[in-house]
Protein backbone atom coordinates (compact mmCIF):
# COMPACT_ATOMS: atom_id res chain seq x y z
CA UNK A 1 136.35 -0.01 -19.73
CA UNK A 2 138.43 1.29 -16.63
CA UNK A 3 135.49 2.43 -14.86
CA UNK A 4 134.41 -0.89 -14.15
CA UNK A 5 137.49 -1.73 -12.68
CA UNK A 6 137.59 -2.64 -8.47
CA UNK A 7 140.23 1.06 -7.68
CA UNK A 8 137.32 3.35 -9.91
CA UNK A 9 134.86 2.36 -7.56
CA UNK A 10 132.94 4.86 -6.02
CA UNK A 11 132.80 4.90 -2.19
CA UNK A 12 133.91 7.15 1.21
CA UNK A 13 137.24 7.32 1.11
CA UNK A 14 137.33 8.65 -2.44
CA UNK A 15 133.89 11.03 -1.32
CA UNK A 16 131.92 9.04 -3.91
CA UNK A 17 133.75 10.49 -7.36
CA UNK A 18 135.09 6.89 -8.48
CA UNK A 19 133.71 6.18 -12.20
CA UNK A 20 132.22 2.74 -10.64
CA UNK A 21 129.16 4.01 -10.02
CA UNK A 22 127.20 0.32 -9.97
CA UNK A 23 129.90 -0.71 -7.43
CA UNK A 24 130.48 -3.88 -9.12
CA UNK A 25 133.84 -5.23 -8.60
CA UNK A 26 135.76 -8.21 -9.89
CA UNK A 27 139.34 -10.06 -9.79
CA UNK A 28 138.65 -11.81 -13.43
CA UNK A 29 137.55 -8.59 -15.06
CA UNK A 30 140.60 -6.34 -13.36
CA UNK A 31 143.13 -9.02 -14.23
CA UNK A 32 141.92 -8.86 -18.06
CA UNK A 33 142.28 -4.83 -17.88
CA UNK A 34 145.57 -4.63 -16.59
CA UNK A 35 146.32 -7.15 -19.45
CA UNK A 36 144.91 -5.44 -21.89
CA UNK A 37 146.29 -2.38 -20.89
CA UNK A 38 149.57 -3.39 -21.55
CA UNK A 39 148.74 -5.80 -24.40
CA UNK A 40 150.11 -4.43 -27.73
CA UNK A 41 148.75 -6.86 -30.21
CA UNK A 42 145.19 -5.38 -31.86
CA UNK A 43 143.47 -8.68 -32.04
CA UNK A 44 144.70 -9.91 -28.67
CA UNK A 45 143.64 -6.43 -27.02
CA UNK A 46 140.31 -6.75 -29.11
CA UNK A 47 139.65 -10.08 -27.82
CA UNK A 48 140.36 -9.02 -23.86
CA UNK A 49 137.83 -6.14 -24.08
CA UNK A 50 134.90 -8.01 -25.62
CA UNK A 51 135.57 -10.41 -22.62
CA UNK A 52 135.20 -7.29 -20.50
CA UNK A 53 132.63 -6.32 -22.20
CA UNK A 54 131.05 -9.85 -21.68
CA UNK A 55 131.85 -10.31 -17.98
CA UNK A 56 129.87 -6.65 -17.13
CA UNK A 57 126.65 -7.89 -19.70
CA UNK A 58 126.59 -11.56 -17.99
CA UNK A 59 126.99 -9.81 -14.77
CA UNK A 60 124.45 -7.13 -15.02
CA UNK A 61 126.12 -4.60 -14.82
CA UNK A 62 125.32 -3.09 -18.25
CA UNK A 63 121.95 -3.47 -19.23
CA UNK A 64 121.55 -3.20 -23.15
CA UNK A 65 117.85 -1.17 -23.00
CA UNK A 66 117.73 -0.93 -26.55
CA UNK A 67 116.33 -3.56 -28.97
CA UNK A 68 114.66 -2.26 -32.24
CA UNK A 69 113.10 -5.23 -34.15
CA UNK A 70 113.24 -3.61 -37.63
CA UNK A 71 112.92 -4.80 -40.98
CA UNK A 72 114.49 -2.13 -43.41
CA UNK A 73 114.59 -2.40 -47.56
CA UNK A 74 115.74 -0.05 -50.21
CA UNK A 75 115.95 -0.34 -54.01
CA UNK A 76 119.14 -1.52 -55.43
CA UNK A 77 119.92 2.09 -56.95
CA UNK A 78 119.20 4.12 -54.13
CA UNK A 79 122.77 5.30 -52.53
CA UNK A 80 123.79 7.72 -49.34
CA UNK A 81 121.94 6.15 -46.91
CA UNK A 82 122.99 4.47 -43.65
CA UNK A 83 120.95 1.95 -42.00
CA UNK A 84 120.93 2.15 -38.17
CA UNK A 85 119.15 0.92 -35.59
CA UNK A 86 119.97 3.66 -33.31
CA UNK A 87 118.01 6.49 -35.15
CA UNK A 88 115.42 6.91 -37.57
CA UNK A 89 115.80 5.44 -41.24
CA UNK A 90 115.23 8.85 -42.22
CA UNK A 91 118.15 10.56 -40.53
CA UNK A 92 120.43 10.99 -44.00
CA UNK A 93 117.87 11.83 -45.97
CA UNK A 94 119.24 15.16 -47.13
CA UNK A 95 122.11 12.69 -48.49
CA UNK A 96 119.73 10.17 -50.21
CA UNK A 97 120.54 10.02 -54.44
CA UNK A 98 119.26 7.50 -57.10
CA UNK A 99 122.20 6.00 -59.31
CA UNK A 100 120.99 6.54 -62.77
């Protein structure tokens, strides 16, 4: 999440290699990283990077490009399989078993 921060962005003085590509900078979102950064509760650092996470979708700066609106259904005895909506039902199929 660092390379949305203000200091990764890309510009002159760094001859353009900051990880900020979008150029999007901040205060609210590099306030919560330095917190989280130094944050040593799970939950508490959880919660601080889905607020990052939510600042940089509400802002634009990400755009989610993928949406797959799939319906998928198997029987109750078929096992080995793992639903995704990243990849083709069919990617485990080597893996697929029936339970007898």
């Amino acid at each position: 999440m660092d390379k949305f921060t203000s200091w990764q962005m890309a510009q002159k003085a760094n001859n353009w290699s900051g990880r900020n590509i979008p150029r999007w900078s901040h205060p609210e979102y590099d306030r919560l990283w330095k917190q989280a950064v130094t944050e040593l509760d799970p939950m508490k650092r959880a919660a601080l990077y889905i607020a990052m996470n939510d600042m940089v979708v509400q802002h634009h700066v990400v755009l989610p490009v993928t949406w797959r609106h799939l319906v998928s259904a198997t029987n109750t005895k078929l096992r080995g399989l793992d639903l995704t909506t990243w990849d083709s039902n069919l990617w485990r199929l080597a893996y697929w078993y029936r339970e007898a």
